[in-house]
C-alpha atoms as a PDB file:
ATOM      1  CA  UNK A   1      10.148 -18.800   1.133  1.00  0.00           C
ATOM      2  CA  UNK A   2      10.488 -19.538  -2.461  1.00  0.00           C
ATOM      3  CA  UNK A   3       7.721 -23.192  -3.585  1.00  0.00           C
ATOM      4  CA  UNK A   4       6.346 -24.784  -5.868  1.00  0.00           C
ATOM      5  CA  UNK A   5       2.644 -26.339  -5.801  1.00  0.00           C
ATOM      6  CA  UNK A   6       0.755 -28.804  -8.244  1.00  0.00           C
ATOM      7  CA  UNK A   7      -2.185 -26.325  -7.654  1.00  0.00           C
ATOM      8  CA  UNK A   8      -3.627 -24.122 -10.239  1.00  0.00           C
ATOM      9  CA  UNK A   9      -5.426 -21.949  -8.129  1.00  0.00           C
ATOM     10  CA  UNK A  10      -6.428 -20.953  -4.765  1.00  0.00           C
ATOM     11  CA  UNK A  11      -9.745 -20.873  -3.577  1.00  0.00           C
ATOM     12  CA  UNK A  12     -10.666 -16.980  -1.956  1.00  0.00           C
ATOM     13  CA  UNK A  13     -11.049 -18.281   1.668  1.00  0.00           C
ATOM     14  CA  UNK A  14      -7.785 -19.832   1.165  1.00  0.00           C
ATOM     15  CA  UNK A  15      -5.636 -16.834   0.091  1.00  0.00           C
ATOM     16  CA  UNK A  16      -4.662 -15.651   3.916  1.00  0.00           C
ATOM     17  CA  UNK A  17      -6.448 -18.222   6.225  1.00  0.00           C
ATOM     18  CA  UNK A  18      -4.236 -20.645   6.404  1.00  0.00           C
ATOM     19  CA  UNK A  19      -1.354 -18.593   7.155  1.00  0.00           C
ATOM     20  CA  UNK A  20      -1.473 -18.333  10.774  1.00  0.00           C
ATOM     21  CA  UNK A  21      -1.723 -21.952  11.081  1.00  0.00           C
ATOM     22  CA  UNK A  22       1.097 -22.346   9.593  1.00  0.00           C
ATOM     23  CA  UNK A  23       3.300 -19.833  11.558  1.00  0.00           C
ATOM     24  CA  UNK A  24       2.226 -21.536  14.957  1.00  0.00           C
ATOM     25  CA  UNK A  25       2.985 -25.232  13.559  1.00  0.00           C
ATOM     26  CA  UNK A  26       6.822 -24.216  12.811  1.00  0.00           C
ATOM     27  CA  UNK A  27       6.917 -22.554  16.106  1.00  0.00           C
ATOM     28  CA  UNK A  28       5.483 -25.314  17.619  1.00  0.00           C
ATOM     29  CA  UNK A  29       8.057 -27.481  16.240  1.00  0.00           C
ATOM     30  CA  UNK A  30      10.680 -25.127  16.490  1.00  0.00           C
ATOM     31  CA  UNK A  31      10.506 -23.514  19.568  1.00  0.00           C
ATOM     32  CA  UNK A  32       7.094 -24.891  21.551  1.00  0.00           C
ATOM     33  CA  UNK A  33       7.128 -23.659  24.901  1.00  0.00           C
ATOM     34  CA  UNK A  34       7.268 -20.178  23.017  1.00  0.00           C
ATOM     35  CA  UNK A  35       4.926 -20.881  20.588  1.00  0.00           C
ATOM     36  CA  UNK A  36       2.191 -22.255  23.307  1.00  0.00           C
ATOM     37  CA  UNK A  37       3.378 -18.531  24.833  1.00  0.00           C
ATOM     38  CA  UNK A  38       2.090 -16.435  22.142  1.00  0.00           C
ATOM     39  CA  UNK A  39      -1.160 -18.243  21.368  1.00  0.00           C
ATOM     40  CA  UNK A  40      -2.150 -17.766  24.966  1.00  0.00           C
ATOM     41  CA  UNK A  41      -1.085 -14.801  26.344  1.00  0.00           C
ATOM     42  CA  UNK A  42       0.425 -12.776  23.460  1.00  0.00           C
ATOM     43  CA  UNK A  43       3.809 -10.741  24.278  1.00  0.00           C
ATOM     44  CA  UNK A  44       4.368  -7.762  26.043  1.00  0.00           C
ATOM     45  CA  UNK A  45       2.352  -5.462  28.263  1.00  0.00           C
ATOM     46  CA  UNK A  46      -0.657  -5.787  25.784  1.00  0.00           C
ATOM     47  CA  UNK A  47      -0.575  -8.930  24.845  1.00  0.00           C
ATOM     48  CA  UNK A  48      -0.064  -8.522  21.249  1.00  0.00           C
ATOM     49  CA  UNK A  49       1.340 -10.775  18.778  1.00  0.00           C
ATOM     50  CA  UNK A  50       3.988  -9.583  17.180  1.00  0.00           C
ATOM     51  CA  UNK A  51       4.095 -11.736  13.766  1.00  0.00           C
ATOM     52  CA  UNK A  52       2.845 -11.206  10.303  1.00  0.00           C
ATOM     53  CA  UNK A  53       2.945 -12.892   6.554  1.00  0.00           C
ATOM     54  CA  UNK A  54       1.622 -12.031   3.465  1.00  0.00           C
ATOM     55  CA  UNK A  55      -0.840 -13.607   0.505  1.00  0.00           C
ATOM     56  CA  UNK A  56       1.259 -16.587  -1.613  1.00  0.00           C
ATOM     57  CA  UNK A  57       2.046 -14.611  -4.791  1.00  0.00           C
ATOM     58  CA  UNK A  58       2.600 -16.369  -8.047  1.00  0.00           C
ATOM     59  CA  UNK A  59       5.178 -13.893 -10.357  1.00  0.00           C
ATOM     60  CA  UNK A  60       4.775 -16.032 -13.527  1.00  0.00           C
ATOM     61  CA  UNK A  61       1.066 -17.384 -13.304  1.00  0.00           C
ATOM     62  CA  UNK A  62      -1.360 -15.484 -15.662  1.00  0.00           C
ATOM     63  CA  UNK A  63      -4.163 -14.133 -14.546  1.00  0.00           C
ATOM     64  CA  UNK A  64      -7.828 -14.871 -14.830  1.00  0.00           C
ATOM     65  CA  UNK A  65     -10.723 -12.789 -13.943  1.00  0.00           C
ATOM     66  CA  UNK A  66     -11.978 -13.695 -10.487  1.00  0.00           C
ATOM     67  CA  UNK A  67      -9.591 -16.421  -9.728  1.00  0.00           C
ATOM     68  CA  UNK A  68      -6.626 -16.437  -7.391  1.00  0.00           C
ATOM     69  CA  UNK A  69      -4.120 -18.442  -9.981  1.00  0.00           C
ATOM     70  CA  UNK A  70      -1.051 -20.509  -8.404  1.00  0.00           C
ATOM     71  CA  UNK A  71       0.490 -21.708 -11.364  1.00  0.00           C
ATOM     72  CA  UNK A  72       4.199 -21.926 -11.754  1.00  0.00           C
ATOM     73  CA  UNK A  73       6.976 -21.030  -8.910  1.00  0.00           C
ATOM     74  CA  UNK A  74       5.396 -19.050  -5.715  1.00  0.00           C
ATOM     75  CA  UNK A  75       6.542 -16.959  -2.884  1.00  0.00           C
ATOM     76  CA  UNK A  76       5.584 -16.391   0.450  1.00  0.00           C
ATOM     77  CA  UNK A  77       6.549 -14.343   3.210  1.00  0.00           C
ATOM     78  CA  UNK A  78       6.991 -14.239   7.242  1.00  0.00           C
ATOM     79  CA  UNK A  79       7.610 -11.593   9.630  1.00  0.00           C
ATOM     80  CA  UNK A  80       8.861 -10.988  12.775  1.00  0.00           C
ATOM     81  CA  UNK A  81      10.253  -8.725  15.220  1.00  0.00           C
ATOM     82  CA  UNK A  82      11.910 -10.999  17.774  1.00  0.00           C
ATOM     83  CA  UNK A  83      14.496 -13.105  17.007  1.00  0.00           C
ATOM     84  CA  UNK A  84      13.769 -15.890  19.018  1.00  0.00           C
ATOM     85  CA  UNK A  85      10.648 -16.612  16.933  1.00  0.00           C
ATOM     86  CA  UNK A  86      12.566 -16.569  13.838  1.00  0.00           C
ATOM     87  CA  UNK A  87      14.790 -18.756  14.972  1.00  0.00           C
ATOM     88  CA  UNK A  88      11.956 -21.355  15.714  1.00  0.00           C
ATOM     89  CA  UNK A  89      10.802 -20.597  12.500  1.00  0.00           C
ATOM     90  CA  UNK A  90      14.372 -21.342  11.014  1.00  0.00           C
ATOM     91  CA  UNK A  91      14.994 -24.409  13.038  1.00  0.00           C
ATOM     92  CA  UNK A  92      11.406 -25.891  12.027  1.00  0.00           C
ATOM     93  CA  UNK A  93      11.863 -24.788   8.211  1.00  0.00           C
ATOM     94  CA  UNK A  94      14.852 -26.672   8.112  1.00  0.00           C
ATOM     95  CA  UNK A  95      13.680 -29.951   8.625  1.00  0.00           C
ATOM     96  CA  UNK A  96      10.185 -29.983   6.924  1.00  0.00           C
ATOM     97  CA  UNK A  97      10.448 -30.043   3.170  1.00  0.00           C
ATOM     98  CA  UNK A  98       6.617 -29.335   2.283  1.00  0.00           C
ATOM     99  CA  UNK A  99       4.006 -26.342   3.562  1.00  0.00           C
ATOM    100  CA  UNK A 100       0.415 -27.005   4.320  1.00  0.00           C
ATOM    101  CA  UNK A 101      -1.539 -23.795   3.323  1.00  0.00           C
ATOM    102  CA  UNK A 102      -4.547 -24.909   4.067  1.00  0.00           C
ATOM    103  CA  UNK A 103      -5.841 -28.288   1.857  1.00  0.00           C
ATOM    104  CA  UNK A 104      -2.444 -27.074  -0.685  1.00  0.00           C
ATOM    105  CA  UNK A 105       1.030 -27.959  -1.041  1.00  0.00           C
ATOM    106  CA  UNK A 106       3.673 -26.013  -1.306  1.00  0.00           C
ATOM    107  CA  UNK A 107       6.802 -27.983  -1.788  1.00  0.00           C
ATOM    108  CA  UNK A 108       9.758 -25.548  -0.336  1.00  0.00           C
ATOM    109  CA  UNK A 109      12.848 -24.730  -2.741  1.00  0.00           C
ATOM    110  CA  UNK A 110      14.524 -22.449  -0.622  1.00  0.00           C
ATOM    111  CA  UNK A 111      14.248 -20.266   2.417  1.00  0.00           C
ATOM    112  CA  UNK A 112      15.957 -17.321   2.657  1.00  0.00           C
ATOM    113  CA  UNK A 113      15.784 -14.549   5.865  1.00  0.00           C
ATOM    114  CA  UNK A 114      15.373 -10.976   4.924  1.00  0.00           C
ATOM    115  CA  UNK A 115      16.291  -8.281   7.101  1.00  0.00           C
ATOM    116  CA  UNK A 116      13.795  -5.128   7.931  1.00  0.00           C
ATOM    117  CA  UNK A 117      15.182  -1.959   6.286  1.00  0.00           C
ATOM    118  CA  UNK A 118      17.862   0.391   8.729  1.00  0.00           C
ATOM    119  CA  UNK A 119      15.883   3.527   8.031  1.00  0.00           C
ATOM    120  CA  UNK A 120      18.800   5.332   9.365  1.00  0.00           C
ATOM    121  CA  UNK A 121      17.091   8.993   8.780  1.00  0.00           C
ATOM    122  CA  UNK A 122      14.036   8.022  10.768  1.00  0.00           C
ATOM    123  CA  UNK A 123      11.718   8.168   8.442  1.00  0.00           C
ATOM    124  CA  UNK A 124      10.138   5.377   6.617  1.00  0.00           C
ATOM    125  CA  UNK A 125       7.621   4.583   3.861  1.00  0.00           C
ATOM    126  CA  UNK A 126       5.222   1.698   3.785  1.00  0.00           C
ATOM    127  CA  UNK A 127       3.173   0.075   1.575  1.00  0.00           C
ATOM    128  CA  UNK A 128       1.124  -2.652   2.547  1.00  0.00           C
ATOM    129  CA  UNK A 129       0.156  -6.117   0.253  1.00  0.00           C
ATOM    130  CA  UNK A 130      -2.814  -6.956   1.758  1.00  0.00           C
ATOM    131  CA  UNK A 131      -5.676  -4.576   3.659  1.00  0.00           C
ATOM    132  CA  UNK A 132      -4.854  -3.182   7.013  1.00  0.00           C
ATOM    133  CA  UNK A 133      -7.465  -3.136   9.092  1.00  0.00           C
ATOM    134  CA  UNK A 134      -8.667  -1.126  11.952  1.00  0.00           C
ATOM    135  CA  UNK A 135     -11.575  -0.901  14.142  1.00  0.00           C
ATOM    136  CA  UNK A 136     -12.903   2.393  15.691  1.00  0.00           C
ATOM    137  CA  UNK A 137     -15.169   3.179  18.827  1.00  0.00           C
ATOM    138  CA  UNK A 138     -18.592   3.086  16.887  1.00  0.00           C
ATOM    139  CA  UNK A 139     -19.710   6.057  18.011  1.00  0.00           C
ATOM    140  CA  UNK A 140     -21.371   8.910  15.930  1.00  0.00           C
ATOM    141  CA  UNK A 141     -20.675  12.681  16.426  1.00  0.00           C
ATOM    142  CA  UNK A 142     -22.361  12.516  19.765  1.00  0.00           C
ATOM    143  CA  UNK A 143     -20.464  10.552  21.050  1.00  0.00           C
ATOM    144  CA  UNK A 144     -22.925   8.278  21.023  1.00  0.00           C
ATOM    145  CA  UNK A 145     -22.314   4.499  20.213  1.00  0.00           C
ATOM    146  CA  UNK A 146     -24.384   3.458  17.230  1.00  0.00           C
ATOM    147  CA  UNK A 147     -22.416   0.135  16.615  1.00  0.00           C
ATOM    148  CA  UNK A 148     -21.329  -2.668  18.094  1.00  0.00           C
ATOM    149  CA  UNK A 149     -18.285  -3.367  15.995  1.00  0.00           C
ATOM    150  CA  UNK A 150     -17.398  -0.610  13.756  1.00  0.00           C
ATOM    151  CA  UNK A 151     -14.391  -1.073  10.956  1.00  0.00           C
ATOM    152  CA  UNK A 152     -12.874   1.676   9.884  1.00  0.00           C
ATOM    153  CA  UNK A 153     -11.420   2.208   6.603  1.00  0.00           C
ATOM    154  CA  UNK A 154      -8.512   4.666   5.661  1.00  0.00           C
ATOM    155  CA  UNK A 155      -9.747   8.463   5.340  1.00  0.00           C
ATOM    156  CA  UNK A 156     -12.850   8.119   7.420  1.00  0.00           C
ATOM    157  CA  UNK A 157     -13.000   9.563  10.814  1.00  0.00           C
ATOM    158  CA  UNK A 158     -10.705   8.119  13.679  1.00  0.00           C
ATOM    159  CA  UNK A 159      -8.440   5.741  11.156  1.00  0.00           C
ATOM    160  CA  UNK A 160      -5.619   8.201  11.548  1.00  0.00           C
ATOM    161  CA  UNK A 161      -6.075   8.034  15.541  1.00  0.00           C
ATOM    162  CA  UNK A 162      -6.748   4.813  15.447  1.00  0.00           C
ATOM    163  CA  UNK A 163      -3.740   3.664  13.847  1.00  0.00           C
ATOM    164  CA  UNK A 164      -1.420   5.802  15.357  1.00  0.00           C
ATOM    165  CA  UNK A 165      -2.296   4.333  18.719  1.00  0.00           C
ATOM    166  CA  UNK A 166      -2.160   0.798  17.172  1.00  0.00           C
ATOM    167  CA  UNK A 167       1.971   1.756  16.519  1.00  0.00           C
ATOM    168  CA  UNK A 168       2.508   3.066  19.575  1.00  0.00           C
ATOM    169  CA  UNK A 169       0.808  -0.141  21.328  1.00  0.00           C
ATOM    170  CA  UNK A 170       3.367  -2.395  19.482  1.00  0.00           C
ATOM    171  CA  UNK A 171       6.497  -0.068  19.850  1.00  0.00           C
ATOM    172  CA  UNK A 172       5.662  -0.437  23.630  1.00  0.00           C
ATOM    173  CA  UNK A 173       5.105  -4.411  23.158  1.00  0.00           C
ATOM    174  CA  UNK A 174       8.858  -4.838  21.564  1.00  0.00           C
ATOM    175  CA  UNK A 175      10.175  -2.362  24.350  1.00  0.00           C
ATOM    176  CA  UNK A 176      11.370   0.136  21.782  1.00  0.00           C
ATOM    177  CA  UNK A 177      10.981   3.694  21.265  1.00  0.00           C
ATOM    178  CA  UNK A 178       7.387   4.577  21.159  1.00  0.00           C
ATOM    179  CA  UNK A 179       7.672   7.827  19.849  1.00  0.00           C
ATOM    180  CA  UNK A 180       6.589   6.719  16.147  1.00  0.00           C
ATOM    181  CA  UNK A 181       4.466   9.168  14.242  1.00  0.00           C
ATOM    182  CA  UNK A 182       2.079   8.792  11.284  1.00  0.00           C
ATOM    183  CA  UNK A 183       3.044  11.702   8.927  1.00  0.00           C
ATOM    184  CA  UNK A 184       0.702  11.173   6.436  1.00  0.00           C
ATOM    185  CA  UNK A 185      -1.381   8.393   3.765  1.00  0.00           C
ATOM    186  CA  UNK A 186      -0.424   8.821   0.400  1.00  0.00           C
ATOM    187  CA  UNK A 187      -2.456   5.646  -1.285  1.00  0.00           C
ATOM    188  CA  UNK A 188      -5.596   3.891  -0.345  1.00  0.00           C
ATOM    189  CA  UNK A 189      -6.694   0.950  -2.201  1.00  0.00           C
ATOM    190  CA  UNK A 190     -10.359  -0.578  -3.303  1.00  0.00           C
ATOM    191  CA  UNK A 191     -11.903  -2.110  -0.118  1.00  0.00           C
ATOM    192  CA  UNK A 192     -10.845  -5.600   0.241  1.00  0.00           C
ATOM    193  CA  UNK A 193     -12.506  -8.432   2.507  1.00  0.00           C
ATOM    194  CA  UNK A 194     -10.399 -11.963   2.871  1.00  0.00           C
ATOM    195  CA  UNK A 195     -11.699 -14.600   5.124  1.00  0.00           C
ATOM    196  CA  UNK A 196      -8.721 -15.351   7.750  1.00  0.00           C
ATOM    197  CA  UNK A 197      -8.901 -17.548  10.839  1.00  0.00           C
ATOM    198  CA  UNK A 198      -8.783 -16.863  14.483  1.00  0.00           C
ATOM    199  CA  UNK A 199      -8.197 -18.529  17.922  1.00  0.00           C
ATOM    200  CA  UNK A 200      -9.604 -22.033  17.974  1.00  0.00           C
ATOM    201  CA  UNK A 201      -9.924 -22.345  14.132  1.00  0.00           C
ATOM    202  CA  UNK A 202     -12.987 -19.975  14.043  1.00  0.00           C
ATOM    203  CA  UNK A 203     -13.478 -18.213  10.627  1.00  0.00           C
ATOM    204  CA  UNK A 204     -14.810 -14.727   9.183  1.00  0.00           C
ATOM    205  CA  UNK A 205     -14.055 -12.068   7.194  1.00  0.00           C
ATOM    206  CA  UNK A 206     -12.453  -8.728   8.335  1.00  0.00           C
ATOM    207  CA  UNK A 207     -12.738  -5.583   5.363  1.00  0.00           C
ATOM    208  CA  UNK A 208      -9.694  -2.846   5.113  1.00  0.00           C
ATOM    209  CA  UNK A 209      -7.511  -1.620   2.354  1.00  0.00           C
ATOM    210  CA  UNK A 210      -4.289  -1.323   1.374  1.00  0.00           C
ATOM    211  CA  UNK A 211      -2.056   1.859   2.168  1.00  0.00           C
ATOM    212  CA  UNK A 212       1.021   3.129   1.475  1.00  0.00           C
ATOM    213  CA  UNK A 213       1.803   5.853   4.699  1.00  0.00           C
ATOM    214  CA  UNK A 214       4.830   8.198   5.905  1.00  0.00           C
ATOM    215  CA  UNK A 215       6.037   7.139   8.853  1.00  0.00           C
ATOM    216  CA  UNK A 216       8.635   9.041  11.545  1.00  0.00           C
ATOM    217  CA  UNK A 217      10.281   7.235  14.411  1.00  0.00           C
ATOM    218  CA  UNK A 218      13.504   6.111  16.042  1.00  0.00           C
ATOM    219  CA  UNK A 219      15.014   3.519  13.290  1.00  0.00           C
ATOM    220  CA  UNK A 220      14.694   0.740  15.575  1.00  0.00           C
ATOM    221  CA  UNK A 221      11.404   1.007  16.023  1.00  0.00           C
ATOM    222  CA  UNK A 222      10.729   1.979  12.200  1.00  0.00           C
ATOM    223  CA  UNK A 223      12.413  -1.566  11.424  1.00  0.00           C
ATOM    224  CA  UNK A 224      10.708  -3.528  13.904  1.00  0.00           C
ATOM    225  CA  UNK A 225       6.712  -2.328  12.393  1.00  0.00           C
ATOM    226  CA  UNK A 226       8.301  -3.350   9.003  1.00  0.00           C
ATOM    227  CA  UNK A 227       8.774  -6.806  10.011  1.00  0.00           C
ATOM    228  CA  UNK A 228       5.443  -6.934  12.430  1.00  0.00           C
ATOM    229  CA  UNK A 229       3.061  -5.218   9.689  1.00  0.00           C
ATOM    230  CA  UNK A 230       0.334  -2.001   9.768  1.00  0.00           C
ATOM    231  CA  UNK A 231      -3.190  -2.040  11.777  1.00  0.00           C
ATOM    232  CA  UNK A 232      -5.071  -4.669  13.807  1.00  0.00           C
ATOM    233  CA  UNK A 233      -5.162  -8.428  13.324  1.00  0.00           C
ATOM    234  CA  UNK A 234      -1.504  -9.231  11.472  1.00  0.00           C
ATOM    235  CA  UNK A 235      -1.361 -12.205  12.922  1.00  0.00           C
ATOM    236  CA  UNK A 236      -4.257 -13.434  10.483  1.00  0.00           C
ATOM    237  CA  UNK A 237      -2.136 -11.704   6.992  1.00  0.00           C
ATOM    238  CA  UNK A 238      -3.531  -8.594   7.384  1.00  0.00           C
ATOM    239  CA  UNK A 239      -1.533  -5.311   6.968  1.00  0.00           C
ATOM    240  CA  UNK A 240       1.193  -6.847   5.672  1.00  0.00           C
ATOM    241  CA  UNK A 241       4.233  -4.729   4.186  1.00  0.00           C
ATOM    242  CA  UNK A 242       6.010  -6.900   1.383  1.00  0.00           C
ATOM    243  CA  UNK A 243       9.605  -6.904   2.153  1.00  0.00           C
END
């Protein structure tokens, strides 16, 4: 969705919060009984839900040391696997003119859909926009568990696990071929915390880092993680893969 806003900056907390908000008000207006579906119950056999979006970006704004700019034109993007949800999205996009990203803005210019990538070789390459995130079982080498919630970072112990479970579990939520692999991670990024919100408006801040990983897979399945996004909580902007 290309915008423009009479903002000049976003504050941090406001850079991915506001996001999922935003996705459940245009399904809410475009398709509600599915909408109300997802927030409660998720989709599929574990409950999962299977949208994503990324950070507003700015192209032409210059930068300035420790502040999110939003000067000039913007862009911001939506994902999903299932059709009927971007169809809700489409129907509700259509008739409202201006985006609420939190206390900002953004007046739409034009909205344009975006198809995943075929991958017809089954084998696809991702890089992600914003951190992916992924928690482990807080245990030490004993087995033992040492922490309540433990977040795991790429390269440390379990992420690779981790994560390839985390694929599997939403291959099996879209009822498409599970057999995805993780090949390999060829870029990590600086740890990165953003503030997002949860269930009920409740917010906090979840740490991860940007990757860029191999993936193998049926092409289906490849195509449908492209439009979903990598690791836990992508419903909130994290893990998401710029199309």
């Amino acid at each position: 969705m290309a915008f423009h806003t009479g903002a000049r900056e976003l504050g941090w907390d406001e850079v991915l919060a506001p996001g999922r908000a935003l996705c459940y008000g245009l399904l809410e207006r475009g398709v509600p009984v599915l909408g109300a579906r997802l927030h409660a119950a998720g989709w599929g056999p574990h409950g999962m839900v299977p949208f994503g979006y990324g950070a507003p970006v700015f192209p032409a704004a210059r930068r300035r040391r420790g502040v999110y700019v939003a000067d000039g034109p913007g862009v911001v993007e939506l994902g999903n696997p299932l059709l009927e949800v971007v169809e809700g999205w489409a129907a509700a996009l259509a008739a409202v003119p201006v985006l609420a990203w939190g206390a900002t803005a953004f007046i739409l210019d034009k909205v344009e859909a975006v198809k995943a990538p075929p991958f017809p070789a089954g084998q696809a390459v991702f890089r992600t926009a914003t951190p992916v995130v992924m928690k482990s079982s807080g245990r030490d080498e004993s087995w033992v568990r040492t922490r309540r919630q433990a977040w795991c970072l790429p390269g440390e112990p379990e992420w690779d696990a981790y994560i390839q479970a985390n694929l599997r579990r939403k291959a099996e939520t879209l009822g498409v071929d599970p057999d995805v692999t993780l090949e390999g991670v060829s870029w990590v990024g600086p740890k990165r915390s953003f503030a997002v919100a949860g269930s009920g408006g409740a917010r906090g801040k979840k740490p991860g880092a940007c990757v860029e990983v191999a993936l193998s897979g049926a092409p289906q399945t490849l195509s449908a993680l492209h439009s979903w996004g990598l690791g836990q909580a992508n419903s909130t902007g994290m893990g998401w893969i710029s199309a």
